[in-house]
N, C-alpha and C. Protein backbone atom coordinates (compact mmCIF):
# COMPACT_ATOMS: atom_id res chain seq x y z
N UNK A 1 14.16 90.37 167.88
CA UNK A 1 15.58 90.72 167.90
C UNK A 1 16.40 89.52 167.45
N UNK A 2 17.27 89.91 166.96
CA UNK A 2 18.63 88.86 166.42
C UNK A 2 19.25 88.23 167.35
N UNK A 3 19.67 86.85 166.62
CA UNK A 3 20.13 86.12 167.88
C UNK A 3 22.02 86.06 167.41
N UNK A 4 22.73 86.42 168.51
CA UNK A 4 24.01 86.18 167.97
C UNK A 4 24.49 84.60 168.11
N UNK A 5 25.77 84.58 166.86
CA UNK A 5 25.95 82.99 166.84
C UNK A 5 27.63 83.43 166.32
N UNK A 6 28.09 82.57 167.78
CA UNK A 6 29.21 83.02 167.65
C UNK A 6 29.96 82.12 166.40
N UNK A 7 30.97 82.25 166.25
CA UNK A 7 31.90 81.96 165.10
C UNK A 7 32.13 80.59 165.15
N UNK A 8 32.22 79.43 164.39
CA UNK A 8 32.59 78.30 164.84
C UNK A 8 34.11 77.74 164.56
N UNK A 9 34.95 78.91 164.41
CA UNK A 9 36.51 78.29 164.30
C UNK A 9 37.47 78.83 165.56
N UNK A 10 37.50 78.12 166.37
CA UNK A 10 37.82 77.94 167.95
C UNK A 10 38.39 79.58 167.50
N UNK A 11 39.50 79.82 166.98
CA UNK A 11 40.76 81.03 167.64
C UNK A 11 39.75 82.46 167.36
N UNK A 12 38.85 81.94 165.95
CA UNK A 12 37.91 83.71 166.00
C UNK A 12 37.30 84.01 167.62
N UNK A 13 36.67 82.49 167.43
CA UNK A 13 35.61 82.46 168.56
C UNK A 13 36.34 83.13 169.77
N UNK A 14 36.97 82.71 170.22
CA UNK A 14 38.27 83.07 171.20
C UNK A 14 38.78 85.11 171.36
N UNK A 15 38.94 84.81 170.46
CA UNK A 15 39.19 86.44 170.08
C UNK A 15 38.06 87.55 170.31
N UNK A 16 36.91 87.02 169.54
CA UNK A 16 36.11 87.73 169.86
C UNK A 16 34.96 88.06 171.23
N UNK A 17 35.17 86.53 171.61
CA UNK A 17 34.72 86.73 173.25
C UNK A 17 35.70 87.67 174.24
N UNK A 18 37.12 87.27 173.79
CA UNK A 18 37.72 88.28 174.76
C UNK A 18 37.89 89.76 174.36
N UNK A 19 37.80 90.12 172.95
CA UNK A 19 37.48 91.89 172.59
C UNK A 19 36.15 92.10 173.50
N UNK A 20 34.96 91.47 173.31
CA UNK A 20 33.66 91.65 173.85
C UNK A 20 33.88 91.73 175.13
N UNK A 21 34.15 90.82 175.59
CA UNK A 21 33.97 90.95 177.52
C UNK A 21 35.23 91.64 177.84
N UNK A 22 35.62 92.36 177.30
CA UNK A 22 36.48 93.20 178.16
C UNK A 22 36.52 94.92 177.46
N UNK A 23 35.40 94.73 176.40
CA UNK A 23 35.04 96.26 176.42
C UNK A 23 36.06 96.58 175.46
N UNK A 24 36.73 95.65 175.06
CA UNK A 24 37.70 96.67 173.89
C UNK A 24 39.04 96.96 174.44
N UNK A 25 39.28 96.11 175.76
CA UNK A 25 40.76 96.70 175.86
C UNK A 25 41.47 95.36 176.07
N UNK A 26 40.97 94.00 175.49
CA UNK A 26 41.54 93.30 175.82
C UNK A 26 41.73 92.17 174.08
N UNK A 27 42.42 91.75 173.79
CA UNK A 27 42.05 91.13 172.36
C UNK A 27 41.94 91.84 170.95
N UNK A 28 42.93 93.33 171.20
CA UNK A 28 42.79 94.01 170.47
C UNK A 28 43.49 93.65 169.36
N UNK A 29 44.80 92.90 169.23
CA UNK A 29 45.70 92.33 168.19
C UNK A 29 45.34 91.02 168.11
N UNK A 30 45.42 90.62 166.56
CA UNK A 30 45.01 89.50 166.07
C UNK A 30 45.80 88.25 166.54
N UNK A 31 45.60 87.48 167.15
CA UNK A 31 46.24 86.10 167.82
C UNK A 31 47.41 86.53 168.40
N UNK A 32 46.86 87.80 169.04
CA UNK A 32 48.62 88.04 169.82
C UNK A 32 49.61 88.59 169.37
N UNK A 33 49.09 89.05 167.86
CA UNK A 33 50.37 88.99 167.11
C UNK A 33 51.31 90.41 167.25
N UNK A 34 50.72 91.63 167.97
CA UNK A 34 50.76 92.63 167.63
C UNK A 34 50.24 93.70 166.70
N UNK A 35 49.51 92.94 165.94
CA UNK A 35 48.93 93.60 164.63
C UNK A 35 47.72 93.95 165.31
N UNK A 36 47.28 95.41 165.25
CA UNK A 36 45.69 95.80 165.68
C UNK A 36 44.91 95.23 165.27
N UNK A 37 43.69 95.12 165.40
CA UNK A 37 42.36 94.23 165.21
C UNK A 37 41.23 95.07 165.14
N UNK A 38 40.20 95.32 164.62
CA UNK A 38 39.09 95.73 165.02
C UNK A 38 38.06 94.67 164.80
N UNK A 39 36.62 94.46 165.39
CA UNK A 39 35.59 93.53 165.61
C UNK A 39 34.57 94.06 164.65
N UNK A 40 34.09 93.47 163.88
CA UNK A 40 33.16 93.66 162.76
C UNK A 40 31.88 93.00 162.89
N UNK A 41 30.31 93.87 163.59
CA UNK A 41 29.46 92.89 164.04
C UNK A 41 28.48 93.25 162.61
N UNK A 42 28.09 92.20 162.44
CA UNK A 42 27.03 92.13 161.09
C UNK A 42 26.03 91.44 160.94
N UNK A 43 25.29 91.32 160.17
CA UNK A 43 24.29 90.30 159.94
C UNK A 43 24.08 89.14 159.11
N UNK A 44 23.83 87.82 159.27
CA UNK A 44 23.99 87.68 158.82
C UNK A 44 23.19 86.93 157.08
N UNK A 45 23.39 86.64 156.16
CA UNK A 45 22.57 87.30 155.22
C UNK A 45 21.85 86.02 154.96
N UNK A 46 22.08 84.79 155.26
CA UNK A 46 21.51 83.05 155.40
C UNK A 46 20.34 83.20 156.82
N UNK A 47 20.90 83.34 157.74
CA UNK A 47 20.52 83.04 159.13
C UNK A 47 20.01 83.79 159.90
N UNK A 48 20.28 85.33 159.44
CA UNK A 48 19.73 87.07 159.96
C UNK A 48 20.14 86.82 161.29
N UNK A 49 21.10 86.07 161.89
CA UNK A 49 21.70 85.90 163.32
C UNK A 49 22.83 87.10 162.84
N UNK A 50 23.31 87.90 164.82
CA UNK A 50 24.36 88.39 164.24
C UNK A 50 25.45 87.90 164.74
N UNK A 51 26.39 88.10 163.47
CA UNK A 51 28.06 87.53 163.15
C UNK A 51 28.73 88.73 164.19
N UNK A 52 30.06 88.38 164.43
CA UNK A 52 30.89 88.87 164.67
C UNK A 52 32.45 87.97 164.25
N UNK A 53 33.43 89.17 163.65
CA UNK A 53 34.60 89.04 163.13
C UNK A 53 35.46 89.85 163.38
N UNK A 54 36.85 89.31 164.15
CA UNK A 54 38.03 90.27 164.46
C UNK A 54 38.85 90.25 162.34
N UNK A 55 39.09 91.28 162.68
CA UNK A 55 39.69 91.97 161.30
C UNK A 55 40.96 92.90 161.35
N UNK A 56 41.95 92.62 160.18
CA UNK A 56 42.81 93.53 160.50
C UNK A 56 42.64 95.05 160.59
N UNK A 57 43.11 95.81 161.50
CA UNK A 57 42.72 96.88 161.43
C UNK A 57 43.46 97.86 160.29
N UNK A 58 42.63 98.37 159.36
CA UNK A 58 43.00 99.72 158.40
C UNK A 58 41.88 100.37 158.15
N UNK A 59 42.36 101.75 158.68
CA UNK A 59 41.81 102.99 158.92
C UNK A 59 42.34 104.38 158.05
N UNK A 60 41.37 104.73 157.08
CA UNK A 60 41.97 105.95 156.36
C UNK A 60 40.49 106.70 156.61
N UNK A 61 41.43 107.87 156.81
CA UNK A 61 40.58 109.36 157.38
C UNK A 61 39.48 108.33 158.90
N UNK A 62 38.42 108.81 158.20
CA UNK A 62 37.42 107.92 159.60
C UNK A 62 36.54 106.94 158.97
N UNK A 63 37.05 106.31 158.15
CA UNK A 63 36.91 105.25 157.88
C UNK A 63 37.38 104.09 157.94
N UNK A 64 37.50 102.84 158.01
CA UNK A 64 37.72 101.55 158.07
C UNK A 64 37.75 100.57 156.67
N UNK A 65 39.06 100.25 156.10
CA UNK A 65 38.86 99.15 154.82
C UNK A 65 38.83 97.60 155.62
N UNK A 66 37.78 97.05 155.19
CA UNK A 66 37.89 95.42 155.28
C UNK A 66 38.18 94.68 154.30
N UNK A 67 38.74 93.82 154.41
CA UNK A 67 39.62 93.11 153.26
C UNK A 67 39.42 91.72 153.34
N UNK A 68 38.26 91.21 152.62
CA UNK A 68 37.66 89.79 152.52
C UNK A 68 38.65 88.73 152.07
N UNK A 69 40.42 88.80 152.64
CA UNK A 69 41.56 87.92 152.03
C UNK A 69 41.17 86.28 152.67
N UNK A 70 40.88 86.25 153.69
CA UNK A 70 40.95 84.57 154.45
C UNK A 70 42.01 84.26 153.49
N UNK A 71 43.32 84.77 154.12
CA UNK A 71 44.41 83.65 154.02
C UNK A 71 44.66 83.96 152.66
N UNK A 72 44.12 84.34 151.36
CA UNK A 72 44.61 84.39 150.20
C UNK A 72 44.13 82.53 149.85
N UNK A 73 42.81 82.03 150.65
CA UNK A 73 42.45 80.84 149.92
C UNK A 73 41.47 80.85 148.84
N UNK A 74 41.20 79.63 147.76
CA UNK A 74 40.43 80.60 146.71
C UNK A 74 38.81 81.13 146.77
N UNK A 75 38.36 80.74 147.92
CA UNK A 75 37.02 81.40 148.16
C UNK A 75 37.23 82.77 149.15
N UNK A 76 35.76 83.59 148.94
CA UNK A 76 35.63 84.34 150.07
C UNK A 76 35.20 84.23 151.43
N UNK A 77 35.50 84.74 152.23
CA UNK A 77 34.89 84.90 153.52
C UNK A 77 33.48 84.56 153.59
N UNK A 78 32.65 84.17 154.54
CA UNK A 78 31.03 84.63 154.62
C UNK A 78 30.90 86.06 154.88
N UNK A 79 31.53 86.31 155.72
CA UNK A 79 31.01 87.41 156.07
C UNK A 79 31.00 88.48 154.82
N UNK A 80 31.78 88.21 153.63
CA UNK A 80 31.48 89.18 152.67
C UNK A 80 30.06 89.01 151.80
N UNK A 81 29.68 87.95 152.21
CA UNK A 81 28.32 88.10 151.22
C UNK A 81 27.23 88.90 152.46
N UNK A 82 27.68 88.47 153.35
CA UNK A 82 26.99 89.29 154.47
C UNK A 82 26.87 90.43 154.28
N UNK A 83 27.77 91.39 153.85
CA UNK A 83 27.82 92.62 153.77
C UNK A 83 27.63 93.05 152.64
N UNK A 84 27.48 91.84 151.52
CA UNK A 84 26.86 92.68 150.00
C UNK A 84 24.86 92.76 150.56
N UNK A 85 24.57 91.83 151.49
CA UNK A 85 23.22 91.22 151.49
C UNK A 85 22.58 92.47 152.26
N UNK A 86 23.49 92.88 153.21
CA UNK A 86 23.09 94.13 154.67
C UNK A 86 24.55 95.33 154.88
N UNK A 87 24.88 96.25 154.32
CA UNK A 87 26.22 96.81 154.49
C UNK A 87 26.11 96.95 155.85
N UNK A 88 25.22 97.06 156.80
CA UNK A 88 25.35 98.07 158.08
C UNK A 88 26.02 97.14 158.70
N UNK A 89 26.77 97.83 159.82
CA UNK A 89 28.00 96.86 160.53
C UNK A 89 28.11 98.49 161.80
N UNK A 90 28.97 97.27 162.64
CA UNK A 90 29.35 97.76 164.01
C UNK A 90 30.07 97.66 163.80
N UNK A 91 31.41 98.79 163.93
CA UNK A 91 33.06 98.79 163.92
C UNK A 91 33.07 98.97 165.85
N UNK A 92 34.04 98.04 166.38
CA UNK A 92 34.40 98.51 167.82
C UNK A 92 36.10 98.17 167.24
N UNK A 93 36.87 99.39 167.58
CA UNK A 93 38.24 99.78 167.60
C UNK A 93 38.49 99.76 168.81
N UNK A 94 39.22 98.69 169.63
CA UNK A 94 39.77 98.99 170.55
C UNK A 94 38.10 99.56 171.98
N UNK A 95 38.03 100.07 172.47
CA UNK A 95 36.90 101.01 173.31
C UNK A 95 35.98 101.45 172.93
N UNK A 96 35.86 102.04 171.51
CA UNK A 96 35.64 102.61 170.59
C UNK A 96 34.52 102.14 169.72
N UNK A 97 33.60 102.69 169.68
CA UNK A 97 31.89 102.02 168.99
C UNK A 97 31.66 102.60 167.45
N UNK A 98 31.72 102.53 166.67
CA UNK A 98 31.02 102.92 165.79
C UNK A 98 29.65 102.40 164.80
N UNK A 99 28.96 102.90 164.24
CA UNK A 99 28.03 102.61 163.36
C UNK A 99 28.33 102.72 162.43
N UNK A 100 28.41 102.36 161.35
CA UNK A 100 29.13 102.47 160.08
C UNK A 100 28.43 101.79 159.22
N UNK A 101 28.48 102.14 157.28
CA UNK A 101 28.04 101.01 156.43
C UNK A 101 28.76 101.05 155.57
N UNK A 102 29.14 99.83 155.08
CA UNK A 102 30.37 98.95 154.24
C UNK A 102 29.93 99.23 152.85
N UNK A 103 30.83 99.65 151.62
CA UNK A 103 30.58 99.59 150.54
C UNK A 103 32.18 99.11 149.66
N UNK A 104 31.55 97.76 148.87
CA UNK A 104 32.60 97.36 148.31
C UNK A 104 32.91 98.01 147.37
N UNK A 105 34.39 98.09 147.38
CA UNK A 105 34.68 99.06 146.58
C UNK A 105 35.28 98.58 145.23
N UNK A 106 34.21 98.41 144.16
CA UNK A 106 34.96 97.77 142.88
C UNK A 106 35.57 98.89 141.61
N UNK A 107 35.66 100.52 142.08
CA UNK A 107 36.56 101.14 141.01
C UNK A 107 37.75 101.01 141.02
N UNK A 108 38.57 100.18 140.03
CA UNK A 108 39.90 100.22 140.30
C UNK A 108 40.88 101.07 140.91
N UNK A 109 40.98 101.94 140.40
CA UNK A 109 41.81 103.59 140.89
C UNK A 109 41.45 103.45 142.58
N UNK A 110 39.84 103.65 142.96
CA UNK A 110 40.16 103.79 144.65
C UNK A 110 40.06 102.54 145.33
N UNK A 111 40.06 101.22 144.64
CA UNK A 111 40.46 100.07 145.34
C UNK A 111 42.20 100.27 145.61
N UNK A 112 42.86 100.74 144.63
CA UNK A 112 44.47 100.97 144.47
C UNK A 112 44.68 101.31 145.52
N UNK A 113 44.12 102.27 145.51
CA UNK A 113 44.16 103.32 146.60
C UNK A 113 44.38 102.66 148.41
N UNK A 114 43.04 102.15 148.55
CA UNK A 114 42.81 101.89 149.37
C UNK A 114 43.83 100.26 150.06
N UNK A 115 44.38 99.80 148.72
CA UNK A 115 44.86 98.45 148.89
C UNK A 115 46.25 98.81 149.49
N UNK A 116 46.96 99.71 148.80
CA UNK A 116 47.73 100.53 149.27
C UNK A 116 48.53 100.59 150.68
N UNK A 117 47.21 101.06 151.20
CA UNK A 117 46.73 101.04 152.16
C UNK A 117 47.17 100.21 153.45
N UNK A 118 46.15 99.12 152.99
CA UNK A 118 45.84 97.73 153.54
C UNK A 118 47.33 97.05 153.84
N UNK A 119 48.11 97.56 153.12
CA UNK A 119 49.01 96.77 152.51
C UNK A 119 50.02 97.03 153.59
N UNK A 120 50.29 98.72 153.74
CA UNK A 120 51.22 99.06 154.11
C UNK A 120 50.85 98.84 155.97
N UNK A 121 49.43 98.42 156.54
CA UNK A 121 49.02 98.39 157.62
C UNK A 121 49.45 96.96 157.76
N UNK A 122 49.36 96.07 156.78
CA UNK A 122 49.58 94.57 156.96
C UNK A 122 49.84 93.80 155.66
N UNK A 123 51.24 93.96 155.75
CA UNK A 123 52.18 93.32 154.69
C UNK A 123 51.74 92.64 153.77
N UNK A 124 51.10 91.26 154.63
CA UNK A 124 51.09 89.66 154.22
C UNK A 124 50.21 89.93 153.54
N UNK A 125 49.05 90.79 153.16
CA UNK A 125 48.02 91.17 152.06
C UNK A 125 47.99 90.88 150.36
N UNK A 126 49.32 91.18 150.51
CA UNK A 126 49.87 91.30 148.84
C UNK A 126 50.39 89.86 148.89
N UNK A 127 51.28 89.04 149.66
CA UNK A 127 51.03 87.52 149.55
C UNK A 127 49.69 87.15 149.49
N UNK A 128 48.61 87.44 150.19
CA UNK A 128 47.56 86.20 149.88
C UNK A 128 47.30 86.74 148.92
N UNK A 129 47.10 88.17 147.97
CA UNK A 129 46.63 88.18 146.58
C UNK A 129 47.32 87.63 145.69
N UNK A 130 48.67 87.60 145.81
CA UNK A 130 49.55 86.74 144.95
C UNK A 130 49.18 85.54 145.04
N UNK A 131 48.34 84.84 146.14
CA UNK A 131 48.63 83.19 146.20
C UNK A 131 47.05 82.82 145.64
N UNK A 132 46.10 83.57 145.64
CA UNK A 132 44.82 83.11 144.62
C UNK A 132 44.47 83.76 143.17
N UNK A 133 43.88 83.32 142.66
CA UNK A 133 43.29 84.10 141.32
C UNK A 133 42.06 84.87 141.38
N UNK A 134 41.48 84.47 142.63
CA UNK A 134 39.87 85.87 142.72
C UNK A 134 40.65 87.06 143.31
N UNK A 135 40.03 88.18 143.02
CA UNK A 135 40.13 89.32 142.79
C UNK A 135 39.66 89.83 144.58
N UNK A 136 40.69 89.56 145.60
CA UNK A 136 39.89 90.01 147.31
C UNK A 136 39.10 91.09 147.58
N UNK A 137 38.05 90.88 147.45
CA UNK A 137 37.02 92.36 148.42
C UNK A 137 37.67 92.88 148.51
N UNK A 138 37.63 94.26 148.58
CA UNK A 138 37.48 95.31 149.79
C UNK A 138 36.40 95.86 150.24
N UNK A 139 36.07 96.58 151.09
CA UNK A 139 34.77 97.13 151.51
C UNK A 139 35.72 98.79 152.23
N UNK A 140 34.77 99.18 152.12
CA UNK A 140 34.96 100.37 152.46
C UNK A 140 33.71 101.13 153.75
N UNK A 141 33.88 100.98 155.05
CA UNK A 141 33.26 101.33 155.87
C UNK A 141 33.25 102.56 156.33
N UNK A 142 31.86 103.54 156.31
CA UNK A 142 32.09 105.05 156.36
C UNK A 142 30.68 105.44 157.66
N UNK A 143 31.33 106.27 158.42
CA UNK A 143 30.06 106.71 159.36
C UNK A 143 28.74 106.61 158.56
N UNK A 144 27.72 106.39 159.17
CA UNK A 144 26.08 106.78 158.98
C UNK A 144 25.98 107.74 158.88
């Protein structure tokens, strides 16, 4: 079995111990902010330890978009190569468990779509694409 390894940048780390130990009803908004959160557990694709990541939450139909922005700095996330390496992922919303697998979504038209989206759930999105030149993930997470 996999060994989990928690995050090493104090406020994830933080976040995600308190979504975890309290089952989902505690750490649900990202640093407090008000903005929903959901926890993204994965694998990971260097270390086969599993990751966990609080994420903004956007949800269309019963699905989940993740949005590999970190900040709009010019690299990606890890966790997105994680999820090109293994899509399967644990969505916990709030109480809420799911099984799910991530597919990045590179057709323009339903990235639009979906960015849309993202956008209108959390503003600052379209700043960090404005503030780098790579092109941000999306992933697209859909029941098993």
């Amino acid at each position: 079995m996999a060994t989990y390894i928690p995050p090493t940048i104090d406020w994830v780390r933080k976040q995600v111990e308190l979504y975890e130990s309290s089952e989902g009803t505690k750490g649900t908004t990202l640093l407090d902010s008000g903005m929903p959160c959901i926890l993204v557990t994965h694998n990971g694709n260097k270390t086969g330890g599993i990751r966990k990541i609080p994420l903004m939450r956007v949800k269309v139909d019963d699905n989940y978009v993740l949005v590999g922005s970190m900040g709009g700095q010019p690299k990606n996330p890890v966790w997105v190569y994680n999820l090109r390496a293994d899509p399967t992922v644990e969505i916990r919303d709030a109480t809420a468990v799911y099984n799910m697998r991530a597919r990045e979504v590179t057709d323009d038209e339903e990235r639009a779509g979906l960015w849309e989206a993202c956008a209108a759930a959390y503003p600052p999105y379209n700043d960090y694409q404005a503030k780098t030149t790579r092109k941000i993930p999306v992933f697209l997470a859909e029941p098993i």
